[in-house]
C-alpha atoms as a PDB file:
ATOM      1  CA  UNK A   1       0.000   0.000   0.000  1.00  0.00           C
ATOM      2  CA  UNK A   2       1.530   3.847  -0.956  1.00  0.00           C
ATOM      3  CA  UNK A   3       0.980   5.606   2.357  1.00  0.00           C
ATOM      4  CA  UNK A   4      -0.012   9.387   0.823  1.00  0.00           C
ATOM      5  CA  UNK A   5      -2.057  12.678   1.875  1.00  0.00           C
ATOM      6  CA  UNK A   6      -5.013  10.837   1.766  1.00  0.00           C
ATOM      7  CA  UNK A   7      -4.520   8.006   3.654  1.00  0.00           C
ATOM      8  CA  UNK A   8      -3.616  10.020   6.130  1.00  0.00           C
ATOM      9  CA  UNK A   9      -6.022  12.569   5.804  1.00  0.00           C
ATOM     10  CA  UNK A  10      -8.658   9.381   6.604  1.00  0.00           C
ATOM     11  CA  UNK A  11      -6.476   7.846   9.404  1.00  0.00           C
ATOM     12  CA  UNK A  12      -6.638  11.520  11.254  1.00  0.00           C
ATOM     13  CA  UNK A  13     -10.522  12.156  10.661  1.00  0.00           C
ATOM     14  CA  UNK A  14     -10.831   8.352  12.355  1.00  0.00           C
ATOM     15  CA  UNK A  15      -8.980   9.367  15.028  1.00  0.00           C
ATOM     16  CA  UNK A  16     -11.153  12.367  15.914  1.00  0.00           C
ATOM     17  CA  UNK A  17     -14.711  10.460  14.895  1.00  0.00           C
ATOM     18  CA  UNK A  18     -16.157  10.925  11.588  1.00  0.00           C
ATOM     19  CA  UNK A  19     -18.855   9.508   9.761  1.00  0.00           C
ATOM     20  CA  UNK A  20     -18.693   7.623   6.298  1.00  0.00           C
ATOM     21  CA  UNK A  21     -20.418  10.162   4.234  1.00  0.00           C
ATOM     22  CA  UNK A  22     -18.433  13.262   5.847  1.00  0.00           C
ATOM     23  CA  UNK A  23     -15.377  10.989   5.152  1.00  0.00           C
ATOM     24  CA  UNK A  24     -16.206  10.317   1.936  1.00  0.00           C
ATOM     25  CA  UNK A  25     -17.538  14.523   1.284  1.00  0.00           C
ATOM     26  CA  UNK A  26     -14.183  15.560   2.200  1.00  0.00           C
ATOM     27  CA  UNK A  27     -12.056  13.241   0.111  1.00  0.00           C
ATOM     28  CA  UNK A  28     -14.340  13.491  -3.103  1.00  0.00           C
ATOM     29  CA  UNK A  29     -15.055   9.260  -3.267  1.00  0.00           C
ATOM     30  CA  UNK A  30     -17.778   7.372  -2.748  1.00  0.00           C
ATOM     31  CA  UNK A  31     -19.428   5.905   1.078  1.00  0.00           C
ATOM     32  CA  UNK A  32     -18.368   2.240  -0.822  1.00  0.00           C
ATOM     33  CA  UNK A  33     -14.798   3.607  -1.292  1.00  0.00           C
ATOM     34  CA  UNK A  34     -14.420   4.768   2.352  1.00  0.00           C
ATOM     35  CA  UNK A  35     -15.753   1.278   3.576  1.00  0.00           C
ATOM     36  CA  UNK A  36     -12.879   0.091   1.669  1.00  0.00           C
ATOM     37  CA  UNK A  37     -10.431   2.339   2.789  1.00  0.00           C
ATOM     38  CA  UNK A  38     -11.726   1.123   6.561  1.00  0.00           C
ATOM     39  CA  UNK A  39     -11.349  -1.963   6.017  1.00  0.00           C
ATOM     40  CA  UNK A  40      -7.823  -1.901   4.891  1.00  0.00           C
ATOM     41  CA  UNK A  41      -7.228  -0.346   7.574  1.00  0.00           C
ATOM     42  CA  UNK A  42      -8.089  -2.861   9.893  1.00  0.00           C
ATOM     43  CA  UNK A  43      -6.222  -5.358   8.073  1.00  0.00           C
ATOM     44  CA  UNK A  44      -2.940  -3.579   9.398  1.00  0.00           C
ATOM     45  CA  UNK A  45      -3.915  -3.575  12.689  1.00  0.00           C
ATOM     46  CA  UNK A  46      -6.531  -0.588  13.527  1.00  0.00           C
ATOM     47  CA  UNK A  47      -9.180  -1.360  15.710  1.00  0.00           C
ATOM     48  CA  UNK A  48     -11.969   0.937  14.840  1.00  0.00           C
ATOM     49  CA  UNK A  49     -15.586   1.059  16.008  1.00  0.00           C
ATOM     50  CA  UNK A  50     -18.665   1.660  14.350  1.00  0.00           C
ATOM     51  CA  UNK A  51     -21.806   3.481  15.716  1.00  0.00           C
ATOM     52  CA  UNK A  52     -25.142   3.990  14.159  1.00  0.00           C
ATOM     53  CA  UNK A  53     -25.949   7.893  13.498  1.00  0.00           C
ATOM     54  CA  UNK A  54     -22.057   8.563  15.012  1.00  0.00           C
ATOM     55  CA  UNK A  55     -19.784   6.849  12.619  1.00  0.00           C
ATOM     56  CA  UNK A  56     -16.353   5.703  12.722  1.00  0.00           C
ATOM     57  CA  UNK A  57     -13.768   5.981  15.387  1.00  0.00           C
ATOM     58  CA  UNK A  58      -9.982   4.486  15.995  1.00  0.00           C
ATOM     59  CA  UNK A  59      -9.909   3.253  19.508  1.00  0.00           C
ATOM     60  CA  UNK A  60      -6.584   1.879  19.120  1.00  0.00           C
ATOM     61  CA  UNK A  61      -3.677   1.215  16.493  1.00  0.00           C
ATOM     62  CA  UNK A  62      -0.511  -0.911  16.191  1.00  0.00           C
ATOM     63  CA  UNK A  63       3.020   0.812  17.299  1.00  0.00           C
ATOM     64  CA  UNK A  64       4.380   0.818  13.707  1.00  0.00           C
ATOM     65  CA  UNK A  65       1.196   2.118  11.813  1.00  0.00           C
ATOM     66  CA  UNK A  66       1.399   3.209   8.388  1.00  0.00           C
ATOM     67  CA  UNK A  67      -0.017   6.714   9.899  1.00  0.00           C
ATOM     68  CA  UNK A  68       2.830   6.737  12.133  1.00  0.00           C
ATOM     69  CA  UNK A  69       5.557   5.426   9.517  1.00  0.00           C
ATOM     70  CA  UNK A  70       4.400   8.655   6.986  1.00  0.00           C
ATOM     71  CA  UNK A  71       4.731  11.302   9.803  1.00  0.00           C
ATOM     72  CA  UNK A  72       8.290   9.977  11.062  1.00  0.00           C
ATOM     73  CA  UNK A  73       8.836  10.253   6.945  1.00  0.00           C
ATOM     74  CA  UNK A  74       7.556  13.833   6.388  1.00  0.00           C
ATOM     75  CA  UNK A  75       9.979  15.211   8.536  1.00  0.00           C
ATOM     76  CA  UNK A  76      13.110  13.473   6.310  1.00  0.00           C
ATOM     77  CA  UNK A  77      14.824  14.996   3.273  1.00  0.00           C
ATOM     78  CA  UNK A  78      15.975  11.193   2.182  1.00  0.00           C
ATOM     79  CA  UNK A  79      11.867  10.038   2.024  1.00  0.00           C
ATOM     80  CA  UNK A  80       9.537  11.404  -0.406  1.00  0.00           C
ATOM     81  CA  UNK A  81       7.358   8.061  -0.560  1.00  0.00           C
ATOM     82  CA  UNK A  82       6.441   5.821   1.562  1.00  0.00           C
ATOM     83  CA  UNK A  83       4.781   1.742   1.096  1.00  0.00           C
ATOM     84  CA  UNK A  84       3.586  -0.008   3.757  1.00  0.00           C
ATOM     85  CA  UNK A  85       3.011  -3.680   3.552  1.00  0.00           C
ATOM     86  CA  UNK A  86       1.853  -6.231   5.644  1.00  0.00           C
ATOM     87  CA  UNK A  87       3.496  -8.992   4.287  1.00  0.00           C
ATOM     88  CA  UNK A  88       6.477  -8.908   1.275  1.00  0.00           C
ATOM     89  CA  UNK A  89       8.791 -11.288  -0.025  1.00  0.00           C
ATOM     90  CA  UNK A  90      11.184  -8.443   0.305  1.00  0.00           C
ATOM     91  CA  UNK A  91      11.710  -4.996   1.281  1.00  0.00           C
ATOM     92  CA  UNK A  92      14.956  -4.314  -1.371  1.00  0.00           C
ATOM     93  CA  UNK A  93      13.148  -6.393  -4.098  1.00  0.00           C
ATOM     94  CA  UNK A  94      10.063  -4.120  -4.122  1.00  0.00           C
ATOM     95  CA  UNK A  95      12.307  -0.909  -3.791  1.00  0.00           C
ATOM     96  CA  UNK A  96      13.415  -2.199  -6.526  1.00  0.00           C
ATOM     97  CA  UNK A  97      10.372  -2.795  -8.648  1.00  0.00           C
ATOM     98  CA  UNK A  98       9.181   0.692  -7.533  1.00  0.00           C
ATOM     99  CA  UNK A  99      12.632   1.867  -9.003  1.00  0.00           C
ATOM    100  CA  UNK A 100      12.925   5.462  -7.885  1.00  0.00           C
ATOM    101  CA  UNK A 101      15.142   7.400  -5.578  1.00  0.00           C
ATOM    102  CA  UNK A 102      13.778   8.469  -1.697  1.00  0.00           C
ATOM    103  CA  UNK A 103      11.548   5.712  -1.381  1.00  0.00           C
ATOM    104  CA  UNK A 104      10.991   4.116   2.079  1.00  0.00           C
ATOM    105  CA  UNK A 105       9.492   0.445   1.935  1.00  0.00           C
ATOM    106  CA  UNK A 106       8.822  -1.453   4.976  1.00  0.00           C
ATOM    107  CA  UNK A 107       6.403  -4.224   5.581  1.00  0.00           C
ATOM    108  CA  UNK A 108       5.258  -6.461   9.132  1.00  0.00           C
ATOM    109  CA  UNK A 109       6.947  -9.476   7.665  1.00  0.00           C
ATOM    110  CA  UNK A 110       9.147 -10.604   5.129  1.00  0.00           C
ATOM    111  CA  UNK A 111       8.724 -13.966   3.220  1.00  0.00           C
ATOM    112  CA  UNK A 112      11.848 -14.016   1.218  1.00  0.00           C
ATOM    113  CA  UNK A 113      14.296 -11.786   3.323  1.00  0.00           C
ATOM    114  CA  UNK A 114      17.775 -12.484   2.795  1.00  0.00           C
ATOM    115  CA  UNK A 115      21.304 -10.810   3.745  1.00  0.00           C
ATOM    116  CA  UNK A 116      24.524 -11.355   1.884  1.00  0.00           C
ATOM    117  CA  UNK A 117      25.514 -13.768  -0.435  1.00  0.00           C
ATOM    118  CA  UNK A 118      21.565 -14.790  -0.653  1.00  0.00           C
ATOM    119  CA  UNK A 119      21.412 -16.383   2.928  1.00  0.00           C
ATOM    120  CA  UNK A 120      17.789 -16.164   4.185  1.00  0.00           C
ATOM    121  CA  UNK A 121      16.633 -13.434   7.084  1.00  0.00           C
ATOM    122  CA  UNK A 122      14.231 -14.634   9.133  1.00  0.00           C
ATOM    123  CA  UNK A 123      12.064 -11.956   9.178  1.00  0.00           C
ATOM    124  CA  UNK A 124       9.201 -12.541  11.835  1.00  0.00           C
ATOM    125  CA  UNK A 125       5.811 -10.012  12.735  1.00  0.00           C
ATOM    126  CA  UNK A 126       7.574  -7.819  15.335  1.00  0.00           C
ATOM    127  CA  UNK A 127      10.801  -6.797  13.905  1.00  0.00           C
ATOM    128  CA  UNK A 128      11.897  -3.952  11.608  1.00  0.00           C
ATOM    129  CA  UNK A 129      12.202  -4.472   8.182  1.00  0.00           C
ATOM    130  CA  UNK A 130      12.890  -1.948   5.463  1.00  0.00           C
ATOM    131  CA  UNK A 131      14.647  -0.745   2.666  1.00  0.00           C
ATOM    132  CA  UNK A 132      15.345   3.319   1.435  1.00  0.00           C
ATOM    133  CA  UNK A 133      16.401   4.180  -2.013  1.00  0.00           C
ATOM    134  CA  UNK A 134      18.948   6.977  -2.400  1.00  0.00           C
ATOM    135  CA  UNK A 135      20.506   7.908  -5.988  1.00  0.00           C
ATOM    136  CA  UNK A 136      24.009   5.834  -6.465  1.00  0.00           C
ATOM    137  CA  UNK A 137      27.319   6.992  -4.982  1.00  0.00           C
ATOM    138  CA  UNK A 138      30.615   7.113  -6.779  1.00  0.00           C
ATOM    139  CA  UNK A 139      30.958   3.274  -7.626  1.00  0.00           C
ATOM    140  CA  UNK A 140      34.469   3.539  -5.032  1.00  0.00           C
ATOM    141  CA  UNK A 141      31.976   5.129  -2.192  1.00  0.00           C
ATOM    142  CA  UNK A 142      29.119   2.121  -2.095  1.00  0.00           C
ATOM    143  CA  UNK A 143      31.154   0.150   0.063  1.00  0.00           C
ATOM    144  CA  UNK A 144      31.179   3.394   2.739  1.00  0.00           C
ATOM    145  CA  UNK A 145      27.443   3.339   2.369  1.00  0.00           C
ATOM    146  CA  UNK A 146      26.938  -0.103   4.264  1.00  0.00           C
ATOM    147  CA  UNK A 147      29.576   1.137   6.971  1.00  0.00           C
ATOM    148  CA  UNK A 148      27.710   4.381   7.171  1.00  0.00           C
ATOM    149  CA  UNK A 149      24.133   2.692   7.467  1.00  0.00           C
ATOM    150  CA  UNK A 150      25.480   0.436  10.204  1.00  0.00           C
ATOM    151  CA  UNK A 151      27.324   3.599  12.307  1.00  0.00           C
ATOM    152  CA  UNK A 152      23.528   5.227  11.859  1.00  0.00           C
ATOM    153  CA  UNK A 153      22.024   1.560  13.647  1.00  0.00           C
ATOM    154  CA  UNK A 154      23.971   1.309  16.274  1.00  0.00           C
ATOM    155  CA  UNK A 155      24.802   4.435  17.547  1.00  0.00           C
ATOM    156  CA  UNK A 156      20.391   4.685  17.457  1.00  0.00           C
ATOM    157  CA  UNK A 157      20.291   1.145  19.343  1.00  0.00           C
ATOM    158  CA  UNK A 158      23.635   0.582  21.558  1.00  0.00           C
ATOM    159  CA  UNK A 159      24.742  -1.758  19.539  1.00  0.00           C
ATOM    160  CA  UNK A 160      28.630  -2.473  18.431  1.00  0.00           C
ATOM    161  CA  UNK A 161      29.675  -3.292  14.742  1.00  0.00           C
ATOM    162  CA  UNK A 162      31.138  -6.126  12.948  1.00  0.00           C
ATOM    163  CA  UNK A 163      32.451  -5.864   9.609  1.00  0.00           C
ATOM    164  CA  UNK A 164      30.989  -5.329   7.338  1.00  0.00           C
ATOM    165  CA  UNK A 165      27.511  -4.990   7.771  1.00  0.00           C
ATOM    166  CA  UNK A 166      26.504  -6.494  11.011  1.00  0.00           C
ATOM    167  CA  UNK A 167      24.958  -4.855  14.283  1.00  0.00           C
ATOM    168  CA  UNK A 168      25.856  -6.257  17.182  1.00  0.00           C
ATOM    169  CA  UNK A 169      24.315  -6.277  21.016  1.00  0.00           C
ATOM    170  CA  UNK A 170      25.432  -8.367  23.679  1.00  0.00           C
ATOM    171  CA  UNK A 171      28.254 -10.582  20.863  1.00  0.00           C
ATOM    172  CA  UNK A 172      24.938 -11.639  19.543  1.00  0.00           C
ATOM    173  CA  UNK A 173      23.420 -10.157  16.428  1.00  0.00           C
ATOM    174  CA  UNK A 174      20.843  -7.939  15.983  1.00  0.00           C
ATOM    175  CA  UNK A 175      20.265  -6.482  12.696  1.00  0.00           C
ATOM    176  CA  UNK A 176      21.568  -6.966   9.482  1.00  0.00           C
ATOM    177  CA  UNK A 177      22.336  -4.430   6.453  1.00  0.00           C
ATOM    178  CA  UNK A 178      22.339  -5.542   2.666  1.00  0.00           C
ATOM    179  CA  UNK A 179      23.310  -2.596   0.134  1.00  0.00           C
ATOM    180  CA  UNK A 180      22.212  -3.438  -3.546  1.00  0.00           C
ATOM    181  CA  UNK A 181      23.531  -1.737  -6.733  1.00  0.00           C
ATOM    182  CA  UNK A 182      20.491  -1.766  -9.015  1.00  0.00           C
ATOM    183  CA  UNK A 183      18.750   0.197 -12.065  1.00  0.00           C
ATOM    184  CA  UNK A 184      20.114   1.302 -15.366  1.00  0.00           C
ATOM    185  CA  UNK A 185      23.618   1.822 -15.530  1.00  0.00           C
ATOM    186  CA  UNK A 186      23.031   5.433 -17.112  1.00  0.00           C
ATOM    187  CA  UNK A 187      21.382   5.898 -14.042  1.00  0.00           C
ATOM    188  CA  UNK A 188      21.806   3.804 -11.175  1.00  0.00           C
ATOM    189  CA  UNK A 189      20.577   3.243  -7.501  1.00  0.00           C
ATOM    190  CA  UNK A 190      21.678   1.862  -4.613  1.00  0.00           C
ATOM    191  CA  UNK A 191      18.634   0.102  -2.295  1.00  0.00           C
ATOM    192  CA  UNK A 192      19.345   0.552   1.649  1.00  0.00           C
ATOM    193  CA  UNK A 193      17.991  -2.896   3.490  1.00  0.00           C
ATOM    194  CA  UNK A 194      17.797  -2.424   6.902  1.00  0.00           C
ATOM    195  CA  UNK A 195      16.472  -5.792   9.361  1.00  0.00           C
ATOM    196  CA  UNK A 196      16.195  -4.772  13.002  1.00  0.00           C
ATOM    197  CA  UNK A 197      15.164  -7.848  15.737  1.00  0.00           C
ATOM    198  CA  UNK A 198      12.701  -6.156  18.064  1.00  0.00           C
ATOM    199  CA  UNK A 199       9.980  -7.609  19.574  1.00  0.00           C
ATOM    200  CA  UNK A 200      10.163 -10.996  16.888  1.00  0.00           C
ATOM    201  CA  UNK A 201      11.125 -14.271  17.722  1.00  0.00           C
ATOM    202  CA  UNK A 202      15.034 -14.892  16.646  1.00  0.00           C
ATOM    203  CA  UNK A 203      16.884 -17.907  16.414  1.00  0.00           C
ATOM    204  CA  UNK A 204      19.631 -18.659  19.284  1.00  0.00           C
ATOM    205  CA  UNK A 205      23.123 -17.337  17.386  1.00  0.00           C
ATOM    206  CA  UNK A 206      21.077 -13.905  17.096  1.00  0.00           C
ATOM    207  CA  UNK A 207      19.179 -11.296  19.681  1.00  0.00           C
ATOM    208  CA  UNK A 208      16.217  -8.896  20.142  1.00  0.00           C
ATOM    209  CA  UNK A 209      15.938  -5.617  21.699  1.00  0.00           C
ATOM    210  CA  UNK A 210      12.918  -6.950  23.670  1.00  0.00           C
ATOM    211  CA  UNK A 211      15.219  -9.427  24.562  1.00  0.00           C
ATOM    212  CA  UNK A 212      17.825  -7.310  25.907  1.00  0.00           C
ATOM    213  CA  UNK A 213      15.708  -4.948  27.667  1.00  0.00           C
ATOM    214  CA  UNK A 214      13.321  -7.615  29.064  1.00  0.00           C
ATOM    215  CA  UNK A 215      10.344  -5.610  28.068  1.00  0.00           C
ATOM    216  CA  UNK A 216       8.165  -4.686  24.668  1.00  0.00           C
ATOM    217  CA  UNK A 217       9.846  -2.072  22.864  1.00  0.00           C
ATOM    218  CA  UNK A 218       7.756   1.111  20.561  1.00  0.00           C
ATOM    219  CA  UNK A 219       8.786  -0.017  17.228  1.00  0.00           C
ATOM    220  CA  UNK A 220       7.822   3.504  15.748  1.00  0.00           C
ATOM    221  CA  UNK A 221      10.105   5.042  18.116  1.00  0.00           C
ATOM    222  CA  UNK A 222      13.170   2.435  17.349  1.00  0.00           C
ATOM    223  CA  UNK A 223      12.297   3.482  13.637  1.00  0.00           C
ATOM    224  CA  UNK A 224      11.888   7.198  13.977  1.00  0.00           C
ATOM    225  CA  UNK A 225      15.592   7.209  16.196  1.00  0.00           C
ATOM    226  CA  UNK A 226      17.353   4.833  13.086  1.00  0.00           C
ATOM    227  CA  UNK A 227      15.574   6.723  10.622  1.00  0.00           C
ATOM    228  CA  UNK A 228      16.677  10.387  11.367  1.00  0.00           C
ATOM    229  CA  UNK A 229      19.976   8.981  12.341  1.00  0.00           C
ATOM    230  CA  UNK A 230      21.090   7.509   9.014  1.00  0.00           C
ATOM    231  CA  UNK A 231      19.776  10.660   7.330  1.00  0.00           C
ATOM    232  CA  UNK A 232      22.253  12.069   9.370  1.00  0.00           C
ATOM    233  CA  UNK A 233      24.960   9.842   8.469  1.00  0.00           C
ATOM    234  CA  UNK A 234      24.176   9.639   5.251  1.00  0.00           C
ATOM    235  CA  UNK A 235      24.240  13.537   4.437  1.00  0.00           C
ATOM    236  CA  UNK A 236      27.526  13.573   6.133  1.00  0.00           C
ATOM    237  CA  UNK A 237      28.823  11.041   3.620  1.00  0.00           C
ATOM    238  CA  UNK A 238      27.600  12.387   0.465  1.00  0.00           C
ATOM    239  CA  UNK A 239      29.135  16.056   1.213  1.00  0.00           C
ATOM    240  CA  UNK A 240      32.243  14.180   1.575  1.00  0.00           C
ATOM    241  CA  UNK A 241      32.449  13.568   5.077  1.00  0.00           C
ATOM    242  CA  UNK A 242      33.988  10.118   5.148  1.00  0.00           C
ATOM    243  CA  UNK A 243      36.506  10.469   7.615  1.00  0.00           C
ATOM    244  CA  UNK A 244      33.749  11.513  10.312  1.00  0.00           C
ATOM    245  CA  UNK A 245      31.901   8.344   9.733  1.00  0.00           C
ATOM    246  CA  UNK A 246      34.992   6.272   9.414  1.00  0.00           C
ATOM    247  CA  UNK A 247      36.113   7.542  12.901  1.00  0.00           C
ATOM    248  CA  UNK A 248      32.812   6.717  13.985  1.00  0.00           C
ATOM    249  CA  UNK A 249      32.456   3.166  12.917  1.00  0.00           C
ATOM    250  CA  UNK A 250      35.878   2.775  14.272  1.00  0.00           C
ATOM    251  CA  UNK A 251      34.504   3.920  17.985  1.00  0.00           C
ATOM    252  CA  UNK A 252      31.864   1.325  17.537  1.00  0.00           C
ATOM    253  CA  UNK A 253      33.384  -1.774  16.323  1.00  0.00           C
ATOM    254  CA  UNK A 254      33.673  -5.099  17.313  1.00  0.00           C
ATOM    255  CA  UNK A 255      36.389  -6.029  14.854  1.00  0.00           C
ATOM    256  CA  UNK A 256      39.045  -3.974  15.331  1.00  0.00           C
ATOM    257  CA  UNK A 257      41.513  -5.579  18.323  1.00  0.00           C
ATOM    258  CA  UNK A 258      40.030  -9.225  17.034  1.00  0.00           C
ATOM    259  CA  UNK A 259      42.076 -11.871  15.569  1.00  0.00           C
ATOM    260  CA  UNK A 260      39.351 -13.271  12.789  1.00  0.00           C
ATOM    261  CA  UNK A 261      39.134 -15.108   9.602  1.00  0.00           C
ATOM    262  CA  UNK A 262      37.852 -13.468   6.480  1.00  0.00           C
ATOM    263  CA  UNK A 263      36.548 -15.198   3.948  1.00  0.00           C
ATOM    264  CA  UNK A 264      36.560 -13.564   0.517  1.00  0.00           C
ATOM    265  CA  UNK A 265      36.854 -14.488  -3.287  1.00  0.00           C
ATOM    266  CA  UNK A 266      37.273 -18.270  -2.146  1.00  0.00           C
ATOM    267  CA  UNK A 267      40.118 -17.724   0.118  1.00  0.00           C
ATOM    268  CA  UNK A 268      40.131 -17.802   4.074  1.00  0.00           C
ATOM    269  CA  UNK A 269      42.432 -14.731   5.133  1.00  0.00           C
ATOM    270  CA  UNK A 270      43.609 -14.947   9.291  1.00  0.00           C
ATOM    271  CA  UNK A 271      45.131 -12.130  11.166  1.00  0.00           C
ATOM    272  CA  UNK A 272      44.595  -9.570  13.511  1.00  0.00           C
ATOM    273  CA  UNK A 273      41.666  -6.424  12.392  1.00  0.00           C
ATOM    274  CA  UNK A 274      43.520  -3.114  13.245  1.00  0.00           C
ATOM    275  CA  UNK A 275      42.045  -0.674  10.976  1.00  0.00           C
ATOM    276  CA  UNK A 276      39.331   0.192   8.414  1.00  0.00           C
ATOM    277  CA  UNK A 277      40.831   2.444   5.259  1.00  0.00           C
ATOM    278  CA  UNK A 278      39.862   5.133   3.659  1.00  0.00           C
ATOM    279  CA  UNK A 279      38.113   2.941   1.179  1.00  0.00           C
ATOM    280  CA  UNK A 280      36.280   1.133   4.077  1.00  0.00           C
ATOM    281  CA  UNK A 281      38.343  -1.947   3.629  1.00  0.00           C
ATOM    282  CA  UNK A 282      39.138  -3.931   6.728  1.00  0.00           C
ATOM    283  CA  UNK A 283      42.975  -3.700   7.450  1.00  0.00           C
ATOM    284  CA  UNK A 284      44.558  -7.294   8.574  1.00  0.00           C
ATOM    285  CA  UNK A 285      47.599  -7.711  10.312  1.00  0.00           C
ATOM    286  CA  UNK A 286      49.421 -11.159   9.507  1.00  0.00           C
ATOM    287  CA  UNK A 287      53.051 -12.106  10.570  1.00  0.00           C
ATOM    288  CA  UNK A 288      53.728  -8.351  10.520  1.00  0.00           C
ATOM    289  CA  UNK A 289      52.516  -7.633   6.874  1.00  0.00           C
ATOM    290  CA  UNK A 290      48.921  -5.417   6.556  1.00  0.00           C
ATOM    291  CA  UNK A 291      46.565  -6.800   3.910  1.00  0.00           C
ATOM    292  CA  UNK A 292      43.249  -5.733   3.060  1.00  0.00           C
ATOM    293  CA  UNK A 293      39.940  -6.916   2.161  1.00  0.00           C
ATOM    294  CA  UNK A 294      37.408  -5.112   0.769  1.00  0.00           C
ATOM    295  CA  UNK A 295      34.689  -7.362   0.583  1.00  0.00           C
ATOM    296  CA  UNK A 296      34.112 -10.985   2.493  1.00  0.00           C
ATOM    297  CA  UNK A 297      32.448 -12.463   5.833  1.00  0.00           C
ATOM    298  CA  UNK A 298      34.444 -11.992   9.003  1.00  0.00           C
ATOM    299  CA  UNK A 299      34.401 -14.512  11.404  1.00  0.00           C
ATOM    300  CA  UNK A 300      35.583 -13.982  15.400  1.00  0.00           C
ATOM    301  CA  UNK A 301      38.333 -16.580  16.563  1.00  0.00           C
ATOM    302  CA  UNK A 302      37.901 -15.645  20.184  1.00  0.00           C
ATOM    303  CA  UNK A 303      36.865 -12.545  22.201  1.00  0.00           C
ATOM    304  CA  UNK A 304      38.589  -9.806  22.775  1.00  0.00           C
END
């Protein structure tokens, strides 16, 4: 569903009390279209009442409302439309399909999530899942974008980072980041997917913030913290401000002080993570000699 004026213009006349034809006056549609419009609503979660000769009221919605998804949005330079969905195969595949820049899509559950090389994310009713569109980088600054989207995460959560695009609380993880290249090559874009365990179920290698905190968390408030965060971020990087992120991610990683193994381009590479570059590329130190990697999965041998 596109979340626009006029869904919104309905959701705040419900909240107040408004009858069907007054509703349907005020928008220009018919008392059949407004039904509709009602019932959609309840499908995502409103609970609204109907009285005879009073109309329709909201008596109570769910914390991550499309209502409440549009307003954290209207207040963003980086989000000019928003869709909402219940249920998606994925967020980044349907940013995709809509194929335009500043486009936030987020849905209650994902299908078909997946994070890096394909692997599946188990995307459960009760996390945060979505992707943003933003107009493609220098094809040497998309790496920084992943690093910069996971400085915006944590920094909104508590978490720590691992590279390259993991969130970490507790050494457990708790959201994921997948950065996709996509569109025409005259005119490229880069898909944001963002996967944030909140209040879902998660399997035992991973965490939750309800978890953590041992109580239900506001997902519209985790969102609206993330949300104005990587704008924040993100501006910084695209005026050039790379070094400010990169001593950022630096503050917040896991990695760096870890002996690990990377594994990239069929090769397992083992040595100690002392840096990232200034092309975002973890730095390695084995048997004295610095290598880096610019792409791979990083695995912990032990704690620090």
């Amino acid at each position: 569903m596109r979340v626009d004026e006029r869904t919104v213009k309905v959701i705040e006349m419900l909240m107040d009390g408004a009858s069907g034809q007054k509703i349907a006056e005020t928008l220009g549609v018919s008392r059949t279209a407004v039904w509709k419009m009602i019932k959609k609503l309840e499908a995502f979660g409103f609970k609204i009442e109907a009285k005879r000769r009073v109309g329709y009221r909201i008596v109570d919605m769910p914390d991550l409302s499309p209502y409440r998804v549009y307003k954290i949005c209207s207040e963003l330079e980086m989000v000019e439309d928003v869709y909402y969905y219940k249920t998606v195969d994925s967020t980044n595949d349907r940013a995709k399909e809509i194929g335009k820049p500043k486009v936030l899509v987020i849905a209650e559950e994902q299908t078909a999530g997946r994070g890096r090389y394909g692997r599946r994310w188990i995307s459960e009713r009760g996390g945060l899942y979505f992707s943003i569109t933003v107009p493609s980088l220098p094809i040497e600054d998309v790496p920084k974008l992943t690093l910069t989207a996971g400085v915006a995460v944590a920094e909104a959560i508590g978490g720590r980072l691992k590279w390259t695009n993991d969130v970490l609380m507790d050494g457990k993880k708790v959201c994921g980041i997948l950065c996709e290249l996509f569109g025409e090559i005259e005119n490229p874009l880069i898909v944001v997917g963002i996967g944030i365990n909140v209040n879902n179920p998660v399997p035992p290698y991973a965490t939750s913030l309800s978890k953590l905190h041992r109580r239900t968390l506001d997902r519209g408030e985790v969102l609206e913290r993330v949300l104005k965060n990587l704008e924040r971020w993100y501006l910084r990087l695209v005026s050039g401000d790379w070094k400010s992120v990169r001593r950022r991610w630096k503050e917040l990683s896991d990695t760096l002080g870890r002996k690990v193994v990377v594994r990239s381009g069929g090769r397992e590479i083992e040595g100690k993570a002392v840096d990232i570059d200034e092309d975002g590329a973890l730095v390695l130190e084995r048997n004295g000699v610095l290598e880096r990697v610019y792409s791979g999965e990083c695995f912990f041998i032990h704690r620090k």
